[in-house]
C-alpha atoms as a PDB file:
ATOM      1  CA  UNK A   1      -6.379   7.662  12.469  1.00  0.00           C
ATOM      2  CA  UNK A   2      -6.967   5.719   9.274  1.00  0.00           C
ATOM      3  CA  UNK A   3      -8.771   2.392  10.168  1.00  0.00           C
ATOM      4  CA  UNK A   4      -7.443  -0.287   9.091  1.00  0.00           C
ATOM      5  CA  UNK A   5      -9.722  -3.692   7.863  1.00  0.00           C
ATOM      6  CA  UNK A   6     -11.584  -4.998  10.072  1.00  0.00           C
ATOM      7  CA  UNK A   7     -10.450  -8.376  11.968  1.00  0.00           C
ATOM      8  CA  UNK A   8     -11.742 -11.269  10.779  1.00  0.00           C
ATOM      9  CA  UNK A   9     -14.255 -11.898  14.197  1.00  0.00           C
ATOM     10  CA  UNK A  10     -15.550  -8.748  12.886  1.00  0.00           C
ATOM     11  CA  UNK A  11     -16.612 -10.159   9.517  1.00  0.00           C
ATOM     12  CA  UNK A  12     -18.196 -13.249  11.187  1.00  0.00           C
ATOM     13  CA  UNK A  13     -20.386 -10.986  14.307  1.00  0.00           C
ATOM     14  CA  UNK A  14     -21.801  -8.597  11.470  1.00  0.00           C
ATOM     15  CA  UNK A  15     -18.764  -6.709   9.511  1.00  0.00           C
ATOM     16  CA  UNK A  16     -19.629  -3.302   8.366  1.00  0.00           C
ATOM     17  CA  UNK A  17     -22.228  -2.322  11.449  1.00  0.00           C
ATOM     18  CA  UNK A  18     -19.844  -2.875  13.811  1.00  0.00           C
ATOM     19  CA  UNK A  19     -16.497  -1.300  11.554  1.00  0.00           C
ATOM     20  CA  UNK A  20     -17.872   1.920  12.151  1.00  0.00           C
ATOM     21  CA  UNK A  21     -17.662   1.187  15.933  1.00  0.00           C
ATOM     22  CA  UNK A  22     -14.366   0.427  15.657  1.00  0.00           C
ATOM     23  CA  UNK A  23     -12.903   2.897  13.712  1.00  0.00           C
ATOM     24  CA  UNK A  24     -14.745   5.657  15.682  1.00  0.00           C
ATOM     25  CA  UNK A  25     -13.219   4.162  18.515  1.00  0.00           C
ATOM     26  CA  UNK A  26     -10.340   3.699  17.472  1.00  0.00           C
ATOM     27  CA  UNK A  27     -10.060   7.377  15.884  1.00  0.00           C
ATOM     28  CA  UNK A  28     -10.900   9.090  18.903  1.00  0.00           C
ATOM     29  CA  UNK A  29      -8.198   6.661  21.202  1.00  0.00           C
ATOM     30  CA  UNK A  30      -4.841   6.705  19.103  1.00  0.00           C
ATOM     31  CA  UNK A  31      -2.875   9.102  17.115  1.00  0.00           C
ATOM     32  CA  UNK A  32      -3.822   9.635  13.666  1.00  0.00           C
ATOM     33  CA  UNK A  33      -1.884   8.645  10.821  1.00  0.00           C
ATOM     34  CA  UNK A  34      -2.369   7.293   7.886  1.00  0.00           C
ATOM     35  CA  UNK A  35      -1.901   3.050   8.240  1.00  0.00           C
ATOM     36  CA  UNK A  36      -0.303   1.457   5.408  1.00  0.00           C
ATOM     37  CA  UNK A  37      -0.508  -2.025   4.108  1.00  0.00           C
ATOM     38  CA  UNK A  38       2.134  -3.621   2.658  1.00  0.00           C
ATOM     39  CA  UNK A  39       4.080  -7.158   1.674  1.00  0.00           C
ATOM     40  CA  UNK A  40       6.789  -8.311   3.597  1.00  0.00           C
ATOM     41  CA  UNK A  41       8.916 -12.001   2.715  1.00  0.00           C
ATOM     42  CA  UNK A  42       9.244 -14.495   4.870  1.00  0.00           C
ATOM     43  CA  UNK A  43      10.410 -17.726   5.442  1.00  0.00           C
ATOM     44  CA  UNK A  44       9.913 -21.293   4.536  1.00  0.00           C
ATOM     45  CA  UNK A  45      11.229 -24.132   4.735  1.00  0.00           C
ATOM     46  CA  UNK A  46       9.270 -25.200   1.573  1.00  0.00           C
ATOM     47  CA  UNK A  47      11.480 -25.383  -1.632  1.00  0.00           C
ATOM     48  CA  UNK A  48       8.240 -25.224  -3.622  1.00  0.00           C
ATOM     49  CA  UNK A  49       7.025 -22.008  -2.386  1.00  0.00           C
ATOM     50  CA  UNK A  50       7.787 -18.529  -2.024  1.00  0.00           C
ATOM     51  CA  UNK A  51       6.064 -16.928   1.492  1.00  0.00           C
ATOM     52  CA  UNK A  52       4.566 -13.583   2.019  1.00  0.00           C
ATOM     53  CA  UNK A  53       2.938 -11.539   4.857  1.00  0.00           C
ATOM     54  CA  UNK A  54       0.547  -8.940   4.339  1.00  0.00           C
ATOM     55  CA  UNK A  55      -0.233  -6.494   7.296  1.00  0.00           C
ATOM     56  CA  UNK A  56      -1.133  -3.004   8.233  1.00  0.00           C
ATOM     57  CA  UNK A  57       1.158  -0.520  10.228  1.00  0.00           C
ATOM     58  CA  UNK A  58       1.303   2.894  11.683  1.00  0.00           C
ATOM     59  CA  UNK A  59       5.407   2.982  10.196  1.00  0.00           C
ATOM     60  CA  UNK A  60       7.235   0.587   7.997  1.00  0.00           C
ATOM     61  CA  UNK A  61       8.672  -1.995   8.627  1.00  0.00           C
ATOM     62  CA  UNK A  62       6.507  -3.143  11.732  1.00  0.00           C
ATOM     63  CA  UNK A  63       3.039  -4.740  11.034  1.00  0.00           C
ATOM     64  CA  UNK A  64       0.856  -4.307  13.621  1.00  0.00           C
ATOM     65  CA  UNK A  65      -2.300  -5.799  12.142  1.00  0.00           C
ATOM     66  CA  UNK A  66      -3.693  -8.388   9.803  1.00  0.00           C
ATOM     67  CA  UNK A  67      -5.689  -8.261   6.520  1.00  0.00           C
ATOM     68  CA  UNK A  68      -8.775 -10.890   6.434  1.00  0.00           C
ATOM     69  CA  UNK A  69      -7.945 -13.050   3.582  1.00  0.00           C
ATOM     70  CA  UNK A  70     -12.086 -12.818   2.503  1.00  0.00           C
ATOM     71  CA  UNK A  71     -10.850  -8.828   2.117  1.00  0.00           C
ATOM     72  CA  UNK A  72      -8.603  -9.178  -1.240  1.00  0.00           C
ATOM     73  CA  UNK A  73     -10.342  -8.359  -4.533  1.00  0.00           C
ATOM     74  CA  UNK A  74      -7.505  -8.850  -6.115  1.00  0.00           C
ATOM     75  CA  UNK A  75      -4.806 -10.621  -5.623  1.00  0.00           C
ATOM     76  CA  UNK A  76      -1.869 -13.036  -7.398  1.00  0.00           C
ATOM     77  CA  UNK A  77       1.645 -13.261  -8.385  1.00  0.00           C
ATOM     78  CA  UNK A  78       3.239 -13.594 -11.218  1.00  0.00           C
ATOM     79  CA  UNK A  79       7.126 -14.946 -12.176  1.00  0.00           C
ATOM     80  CA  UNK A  80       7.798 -13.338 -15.512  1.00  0.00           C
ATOM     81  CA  UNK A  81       7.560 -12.527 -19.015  1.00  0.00           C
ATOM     82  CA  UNK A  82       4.773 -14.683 -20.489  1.00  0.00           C
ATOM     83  CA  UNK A  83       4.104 -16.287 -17.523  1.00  0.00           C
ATOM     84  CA  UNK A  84       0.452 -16.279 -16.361  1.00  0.00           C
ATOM     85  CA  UNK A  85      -0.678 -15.451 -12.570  1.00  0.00           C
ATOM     86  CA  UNK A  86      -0.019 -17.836  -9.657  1.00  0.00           C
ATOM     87  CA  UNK A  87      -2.854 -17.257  -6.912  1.00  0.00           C
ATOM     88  CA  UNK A  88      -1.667 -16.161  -3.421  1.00  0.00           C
ATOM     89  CA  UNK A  89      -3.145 -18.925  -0.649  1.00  0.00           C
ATOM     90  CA  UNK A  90      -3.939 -18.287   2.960  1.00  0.00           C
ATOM     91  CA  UNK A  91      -1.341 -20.003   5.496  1.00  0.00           C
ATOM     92  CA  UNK A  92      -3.108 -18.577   8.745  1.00  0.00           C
ATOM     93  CA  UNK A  93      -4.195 -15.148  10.183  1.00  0.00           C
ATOM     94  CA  UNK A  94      -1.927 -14.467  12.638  1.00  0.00           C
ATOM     95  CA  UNK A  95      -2.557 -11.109  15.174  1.00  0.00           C
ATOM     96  CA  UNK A  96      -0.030  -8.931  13.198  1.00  0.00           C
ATOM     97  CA  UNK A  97      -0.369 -10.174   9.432  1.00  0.00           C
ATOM     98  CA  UNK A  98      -1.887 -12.150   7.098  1.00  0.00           C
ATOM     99  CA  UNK A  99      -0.012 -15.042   5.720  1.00  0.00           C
ATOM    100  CA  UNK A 100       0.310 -15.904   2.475  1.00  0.00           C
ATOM    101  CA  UNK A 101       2.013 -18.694  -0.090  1.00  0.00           C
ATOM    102  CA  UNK A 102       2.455 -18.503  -3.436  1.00  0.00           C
ATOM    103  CA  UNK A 103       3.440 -22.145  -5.232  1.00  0.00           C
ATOM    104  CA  UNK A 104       6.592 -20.717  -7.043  1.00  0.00           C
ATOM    105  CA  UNK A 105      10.492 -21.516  -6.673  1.00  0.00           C
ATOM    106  CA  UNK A 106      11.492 -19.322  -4.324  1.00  0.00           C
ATOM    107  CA  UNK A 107      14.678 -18.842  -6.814  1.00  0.00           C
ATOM    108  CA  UNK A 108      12.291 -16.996  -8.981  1.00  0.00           C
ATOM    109  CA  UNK A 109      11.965 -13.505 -10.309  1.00  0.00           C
ATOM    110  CA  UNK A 110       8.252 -12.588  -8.667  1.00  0.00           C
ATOM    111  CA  UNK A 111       5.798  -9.880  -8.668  1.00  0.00           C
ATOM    112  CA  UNK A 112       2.966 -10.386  -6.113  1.00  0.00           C
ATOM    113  CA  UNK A 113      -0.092  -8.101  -5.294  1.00  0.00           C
ATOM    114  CA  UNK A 114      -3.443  -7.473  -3.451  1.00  0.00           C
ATOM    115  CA  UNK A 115      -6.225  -4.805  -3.664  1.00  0.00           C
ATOM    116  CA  UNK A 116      -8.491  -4.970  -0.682  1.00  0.00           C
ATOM    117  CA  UNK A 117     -12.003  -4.501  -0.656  1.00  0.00           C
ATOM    118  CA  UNK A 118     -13.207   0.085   0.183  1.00  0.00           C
ATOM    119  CA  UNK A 119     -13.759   0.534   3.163  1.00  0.00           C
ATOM    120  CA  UNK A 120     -15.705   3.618   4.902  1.00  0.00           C
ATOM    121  CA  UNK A 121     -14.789   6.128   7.725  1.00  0.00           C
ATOM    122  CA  UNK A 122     -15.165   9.525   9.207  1.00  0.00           C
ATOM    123  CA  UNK A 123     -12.247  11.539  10.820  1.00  0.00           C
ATOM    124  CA  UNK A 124     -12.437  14.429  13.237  1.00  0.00           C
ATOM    125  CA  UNK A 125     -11.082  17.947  12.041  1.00  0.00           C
ATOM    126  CA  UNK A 126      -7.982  17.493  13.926  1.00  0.00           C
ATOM    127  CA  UNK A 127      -7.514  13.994  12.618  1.00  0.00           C
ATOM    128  CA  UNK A 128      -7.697  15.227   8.965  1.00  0.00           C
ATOM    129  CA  UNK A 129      -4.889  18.105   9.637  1.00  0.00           C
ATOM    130  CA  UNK A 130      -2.509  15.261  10.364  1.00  0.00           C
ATOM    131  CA  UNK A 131      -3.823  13.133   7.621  1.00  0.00           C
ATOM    132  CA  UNK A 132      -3.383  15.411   4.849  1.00  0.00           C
ATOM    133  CA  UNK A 133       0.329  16.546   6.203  1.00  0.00           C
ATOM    134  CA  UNK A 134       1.036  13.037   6.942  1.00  0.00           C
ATOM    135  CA  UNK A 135       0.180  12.023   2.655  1.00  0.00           C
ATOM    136  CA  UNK A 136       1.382  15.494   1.578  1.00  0.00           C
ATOM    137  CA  UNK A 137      -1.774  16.376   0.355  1.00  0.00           C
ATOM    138  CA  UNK A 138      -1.665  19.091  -2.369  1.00  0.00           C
ATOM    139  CA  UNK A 139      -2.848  22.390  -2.370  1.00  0.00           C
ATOM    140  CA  UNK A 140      -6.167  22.071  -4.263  1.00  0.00           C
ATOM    141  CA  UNK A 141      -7.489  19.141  -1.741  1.00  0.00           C
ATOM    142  CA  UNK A 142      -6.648  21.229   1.469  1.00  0.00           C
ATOM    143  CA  UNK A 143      -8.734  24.124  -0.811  1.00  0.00           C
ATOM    144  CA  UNK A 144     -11.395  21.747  -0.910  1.00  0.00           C
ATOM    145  CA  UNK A 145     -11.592  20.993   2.867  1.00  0.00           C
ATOM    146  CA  UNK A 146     -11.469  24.286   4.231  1.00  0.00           C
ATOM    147  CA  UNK A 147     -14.352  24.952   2.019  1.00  0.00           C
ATOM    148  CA  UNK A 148     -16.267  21.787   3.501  1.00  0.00           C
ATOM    149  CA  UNK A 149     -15.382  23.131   6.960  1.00  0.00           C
ATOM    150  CA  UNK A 150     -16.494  26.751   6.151  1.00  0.00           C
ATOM    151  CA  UNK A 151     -20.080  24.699   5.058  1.00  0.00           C
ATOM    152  CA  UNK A 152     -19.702  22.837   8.267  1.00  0.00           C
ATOM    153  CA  UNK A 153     -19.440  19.414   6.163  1.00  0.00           C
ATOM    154  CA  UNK A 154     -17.532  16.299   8.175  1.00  0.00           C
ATOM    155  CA  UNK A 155     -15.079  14.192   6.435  1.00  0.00           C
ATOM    156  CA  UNK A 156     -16.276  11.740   5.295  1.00  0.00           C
ATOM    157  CA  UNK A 157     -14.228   9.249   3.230  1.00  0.00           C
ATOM    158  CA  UNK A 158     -13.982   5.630   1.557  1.00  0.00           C
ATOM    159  CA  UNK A 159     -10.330   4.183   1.096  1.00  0.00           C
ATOM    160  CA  UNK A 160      -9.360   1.436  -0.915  1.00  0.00           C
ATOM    161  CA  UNK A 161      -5.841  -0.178   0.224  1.00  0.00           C
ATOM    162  CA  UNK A 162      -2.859  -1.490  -3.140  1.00  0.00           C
ATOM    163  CA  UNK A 163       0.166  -3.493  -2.018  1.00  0.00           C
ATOM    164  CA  UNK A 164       2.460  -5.110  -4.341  1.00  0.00           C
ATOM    165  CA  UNK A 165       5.859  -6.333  -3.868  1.00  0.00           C
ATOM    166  CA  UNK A 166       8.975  -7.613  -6.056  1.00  0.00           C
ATOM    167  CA  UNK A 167      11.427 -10.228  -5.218  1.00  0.00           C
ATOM    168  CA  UNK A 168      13.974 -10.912  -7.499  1.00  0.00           C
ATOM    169  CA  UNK A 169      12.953  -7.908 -10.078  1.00  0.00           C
ATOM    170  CA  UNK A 170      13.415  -9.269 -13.728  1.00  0.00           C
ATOM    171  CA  UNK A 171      11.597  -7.816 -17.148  1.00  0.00           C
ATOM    172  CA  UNK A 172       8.740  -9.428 -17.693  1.00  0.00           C
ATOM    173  CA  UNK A 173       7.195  -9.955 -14.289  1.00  0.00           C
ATOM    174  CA  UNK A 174       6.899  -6.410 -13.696  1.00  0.00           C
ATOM    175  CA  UNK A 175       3.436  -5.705 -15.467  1.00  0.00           C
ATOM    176  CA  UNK A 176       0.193  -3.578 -14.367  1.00  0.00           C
ATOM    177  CA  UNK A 177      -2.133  -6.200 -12.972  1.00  0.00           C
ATOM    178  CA  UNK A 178      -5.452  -4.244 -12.784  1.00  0.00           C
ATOM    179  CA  UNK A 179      -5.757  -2.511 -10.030  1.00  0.00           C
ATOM    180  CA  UNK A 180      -6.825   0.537  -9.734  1.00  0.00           C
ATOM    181  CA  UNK A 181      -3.566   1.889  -8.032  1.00  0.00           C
ATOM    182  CA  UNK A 182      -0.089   0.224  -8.965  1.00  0.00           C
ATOM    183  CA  UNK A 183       3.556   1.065  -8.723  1.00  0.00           C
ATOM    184  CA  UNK A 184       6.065  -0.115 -11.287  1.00  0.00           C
ATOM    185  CA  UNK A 185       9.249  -0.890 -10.577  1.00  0.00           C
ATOM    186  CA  UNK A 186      11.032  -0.027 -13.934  1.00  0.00           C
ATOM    187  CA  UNK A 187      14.755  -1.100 -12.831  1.00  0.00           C
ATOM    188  CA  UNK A 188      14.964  -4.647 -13.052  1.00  0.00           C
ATOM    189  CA  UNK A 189      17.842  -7.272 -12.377  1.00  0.00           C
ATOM    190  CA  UNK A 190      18.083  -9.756 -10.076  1.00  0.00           C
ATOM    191  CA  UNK A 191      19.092  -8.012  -7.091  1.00  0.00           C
ATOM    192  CA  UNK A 192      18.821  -3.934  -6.726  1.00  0.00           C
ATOM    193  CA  UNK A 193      22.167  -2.755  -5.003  1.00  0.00           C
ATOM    194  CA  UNK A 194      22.998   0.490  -2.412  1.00  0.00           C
ATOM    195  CA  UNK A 195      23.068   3.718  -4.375  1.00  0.00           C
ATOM    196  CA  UNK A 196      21.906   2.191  -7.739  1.00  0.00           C
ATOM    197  CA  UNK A 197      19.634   4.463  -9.400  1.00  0.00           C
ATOM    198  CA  UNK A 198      15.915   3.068  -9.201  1.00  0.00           C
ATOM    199  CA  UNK A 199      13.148   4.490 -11.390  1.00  0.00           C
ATOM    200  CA  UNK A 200       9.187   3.318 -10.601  1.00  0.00           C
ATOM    201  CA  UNK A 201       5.916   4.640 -12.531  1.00  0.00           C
ATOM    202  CA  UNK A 202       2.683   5.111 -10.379  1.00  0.00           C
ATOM    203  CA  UNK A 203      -0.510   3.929 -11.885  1.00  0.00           C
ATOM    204  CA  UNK A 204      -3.842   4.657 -11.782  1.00  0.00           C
ATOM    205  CA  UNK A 205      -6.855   3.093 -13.445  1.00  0.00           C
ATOM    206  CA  UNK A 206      -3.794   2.103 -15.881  1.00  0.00           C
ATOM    207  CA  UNK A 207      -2.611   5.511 -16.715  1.00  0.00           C
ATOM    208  CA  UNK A 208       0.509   6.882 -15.793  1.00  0.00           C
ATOM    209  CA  UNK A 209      -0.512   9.681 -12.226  1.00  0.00           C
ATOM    210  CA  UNK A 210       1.316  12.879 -12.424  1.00  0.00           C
ATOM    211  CA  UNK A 211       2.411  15.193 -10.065  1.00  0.00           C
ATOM    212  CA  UNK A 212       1.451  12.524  -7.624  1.00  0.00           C
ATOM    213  CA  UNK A 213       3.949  12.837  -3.819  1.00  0.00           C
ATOM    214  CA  UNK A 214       5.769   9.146  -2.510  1.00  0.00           C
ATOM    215  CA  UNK A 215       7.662   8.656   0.290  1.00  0.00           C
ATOM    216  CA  UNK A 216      10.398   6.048   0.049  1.00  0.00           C
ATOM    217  CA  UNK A 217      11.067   4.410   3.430  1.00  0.00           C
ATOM    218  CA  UNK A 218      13.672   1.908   4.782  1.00  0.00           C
ATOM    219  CA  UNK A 219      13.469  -0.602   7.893  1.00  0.00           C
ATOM    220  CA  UNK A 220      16.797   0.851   9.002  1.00  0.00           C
ATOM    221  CA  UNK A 221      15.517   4.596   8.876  1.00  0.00           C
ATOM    222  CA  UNK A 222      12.692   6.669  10.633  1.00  0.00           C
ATOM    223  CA  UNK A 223      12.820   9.036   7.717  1.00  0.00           C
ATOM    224  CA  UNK A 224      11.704   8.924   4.225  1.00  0.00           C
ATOM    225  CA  UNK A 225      12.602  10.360   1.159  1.00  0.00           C
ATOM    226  CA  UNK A 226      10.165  12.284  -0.792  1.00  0.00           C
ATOM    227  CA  UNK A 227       9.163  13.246  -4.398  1.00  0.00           C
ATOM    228  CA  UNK A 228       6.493  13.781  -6.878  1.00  0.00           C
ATOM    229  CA  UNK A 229       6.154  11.962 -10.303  1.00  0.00           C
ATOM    230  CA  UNK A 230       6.403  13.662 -13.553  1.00  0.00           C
ATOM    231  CA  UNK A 231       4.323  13.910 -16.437  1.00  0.00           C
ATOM    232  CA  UNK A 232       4.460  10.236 -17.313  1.00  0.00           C
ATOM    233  CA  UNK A 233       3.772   9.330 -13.517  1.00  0.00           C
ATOM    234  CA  UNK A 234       7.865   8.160 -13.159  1.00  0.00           C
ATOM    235  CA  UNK A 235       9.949   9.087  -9.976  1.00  0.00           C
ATOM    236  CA  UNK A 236      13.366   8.523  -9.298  1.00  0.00           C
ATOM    237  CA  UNK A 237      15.659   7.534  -6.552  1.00  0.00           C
ATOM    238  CA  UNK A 238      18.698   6.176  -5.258  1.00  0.00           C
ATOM    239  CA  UNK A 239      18.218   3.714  -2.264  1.00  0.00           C
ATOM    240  CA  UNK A 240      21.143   5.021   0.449  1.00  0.00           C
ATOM    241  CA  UNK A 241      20.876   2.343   2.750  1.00  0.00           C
ATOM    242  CA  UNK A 242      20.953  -1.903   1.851  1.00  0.00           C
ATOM    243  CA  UNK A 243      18.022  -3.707   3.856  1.00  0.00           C
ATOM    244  CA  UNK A 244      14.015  -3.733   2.734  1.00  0.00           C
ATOM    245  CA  UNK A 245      12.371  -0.460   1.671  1.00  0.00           C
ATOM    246  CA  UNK A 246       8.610   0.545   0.805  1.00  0.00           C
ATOM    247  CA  UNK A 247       7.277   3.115  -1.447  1.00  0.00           C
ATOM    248  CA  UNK A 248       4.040   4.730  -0.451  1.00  0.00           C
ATOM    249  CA  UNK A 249       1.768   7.078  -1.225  1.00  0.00           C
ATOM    250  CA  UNK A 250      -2.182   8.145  -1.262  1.00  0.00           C
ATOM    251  CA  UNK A 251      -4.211   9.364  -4.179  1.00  0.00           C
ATOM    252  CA  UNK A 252      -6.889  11.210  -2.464  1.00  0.00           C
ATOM    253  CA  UNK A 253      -9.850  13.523  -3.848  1.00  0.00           C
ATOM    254  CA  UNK A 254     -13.346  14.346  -3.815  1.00  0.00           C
ATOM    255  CA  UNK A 255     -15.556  11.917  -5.158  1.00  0.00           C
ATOM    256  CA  UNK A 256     -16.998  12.161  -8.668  1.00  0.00           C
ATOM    257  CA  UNK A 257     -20.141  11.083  -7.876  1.00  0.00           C
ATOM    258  CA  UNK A 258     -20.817  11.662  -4.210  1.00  0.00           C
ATOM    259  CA  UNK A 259     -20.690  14.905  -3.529  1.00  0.00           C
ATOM    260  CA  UNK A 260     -18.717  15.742  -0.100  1.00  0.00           C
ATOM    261  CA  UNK A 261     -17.478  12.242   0.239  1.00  0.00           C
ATOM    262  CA  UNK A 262     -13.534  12.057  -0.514  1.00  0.00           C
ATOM    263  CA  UNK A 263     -12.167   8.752  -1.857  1.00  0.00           C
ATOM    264  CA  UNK A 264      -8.694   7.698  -1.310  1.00  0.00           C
ATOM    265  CA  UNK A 265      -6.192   4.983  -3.040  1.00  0.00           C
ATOM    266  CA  UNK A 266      -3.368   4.132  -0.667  1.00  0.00           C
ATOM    267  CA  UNK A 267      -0.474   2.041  -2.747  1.00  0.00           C
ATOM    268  CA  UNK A 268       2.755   0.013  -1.375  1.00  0.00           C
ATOM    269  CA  UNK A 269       5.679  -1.608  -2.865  1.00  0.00           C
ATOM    270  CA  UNK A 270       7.773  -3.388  -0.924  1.00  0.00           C
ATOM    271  CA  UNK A 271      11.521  -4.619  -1.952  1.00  0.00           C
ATOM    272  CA  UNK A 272      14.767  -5.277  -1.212  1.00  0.00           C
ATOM    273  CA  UNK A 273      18.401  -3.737  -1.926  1.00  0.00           C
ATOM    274  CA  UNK A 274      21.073  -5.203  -1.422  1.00  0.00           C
ATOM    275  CA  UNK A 275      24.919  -3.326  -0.116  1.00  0.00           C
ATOM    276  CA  UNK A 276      27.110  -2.155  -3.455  1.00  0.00           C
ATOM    277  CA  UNK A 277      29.704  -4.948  -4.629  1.00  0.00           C
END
């Protein structure tokens, strides 16, 4: 299981001694997969703000914990070309999500995001089999791991968590922010309709990630679609189904400067298509 941040009690009774606790627990207790975190609208009754939740979940679209607010590094919104970045407030931490205003018209094109602060785990071998199947790991990081086995090395790994979400899509708002994962979403317009062809670019440190697997998931479908980017990091697809969807995917690889310790870059973004007219 992928831990996800810790609750916020955690942070106030001593944080990082007792997140190891938790995820160990927590690994050894429940199924493992790989958690997501992601952005999810909702509403207000506020004609001066647009309203967010941002939560952690085993399968999209159901949150099924919250992200400390103290936990984003990096976070904002912004509402289009030339526009500069509207900061993301807390509303309350409620038991399945964080939530979140933004003091925008809710009419608004908008592009919000959050990086959270690494966090540290370790995973049992049979954990990490479903891990890497569950992320489509590639070829050359399985390699890797069987060769850490062999050497009798546990998995050890530190995991940094990228949401982002669009509402309203327009040129302009759609910009890399600085994080250290991102996902574009290169097809713009107001609202993005059933079947329309839908092109994102995956980012990381800036540059455009190759070869690099997502899974496109809808709230109406226990299956995802699946593809890999090309050279310039770009991937393609046509949404089937009307309703909110996610994009996902995990960047993960053996540390550069820790040797035996993998590092991993999970990345969301959440939107909405609408049925064809």
């Amino acid at each position: 299981m992928r831990c996800a941040h810790p609750p916020r009690s955690a942070a106030r009774t001593g944080g990082m001694r007792r997140l190891t606790l938790l995820c160990t627990l927590a690994a050894a207790t429940a199924a493992a997969s790989a958690h997501d975190t992601w952005f999810a609208p909702r509403a207000s009754d506020d004609p001066a703000e647009v309203a967010l939740t941002l939560g952690t979940g085993n399968q999209f679209p159901v949150h099924e914990s919250g992200v400390g607010f103290e936990y984003l590094a990096r976070s904002g919104c912004r509402s289009g070309a030339g526009a500069g970045p509207v900061a993301l407030q807390r509303v309350s931490d409620a038991a399945t999500a964080l939530w979140l205003r933004a003091s925008t018209s809710p009419d608004a094109a908008l592009s919000c995001w959050a990086q959270l602060t690494p966090f540290e785990l370790e995973l049992s071998p049979q954990k990490v089999a479903i891990y890497l199947e569950e992320i489509r790991a590639s070829a050359r990081v399985r390699e890797q791991w069987q060769q850490m086995r062999a050497r009798g090395v546990a998995w050890t790994e530190r995991y940094t968590k990228h949401a982002r979400i669009e509402l309203k899509p327009a040129a302009g708002a759609v910009q890399p922010v600085g994080m250290a994962m991102d996902v574009l979403l290169e097809s713009t317009g107001q609202t993005l309709q059933q079947g329309q062809a839908l092109q994102f670019q995956v980012l990381r440190d800036g540059r455009p990630l190759p070869d690099f697997a997502v899974e496109l998931r809808s709230e109406r479908s226990p299956l995802g679609l699946w593809r890999k980017t090309d050279a310039q990091g770009r991937v393609g697809f046509a949404a089937p189904l009307p309703g909110r969807w996610v994009l996902r995917g995990t960047d993960l690889r053996l540390s550069e400067s820790e040797p035996d310790r993998w590092e991993s870059r999970f990345v969301t973004l959440a939107f909405e298509v609408v049925p064809a007219q």
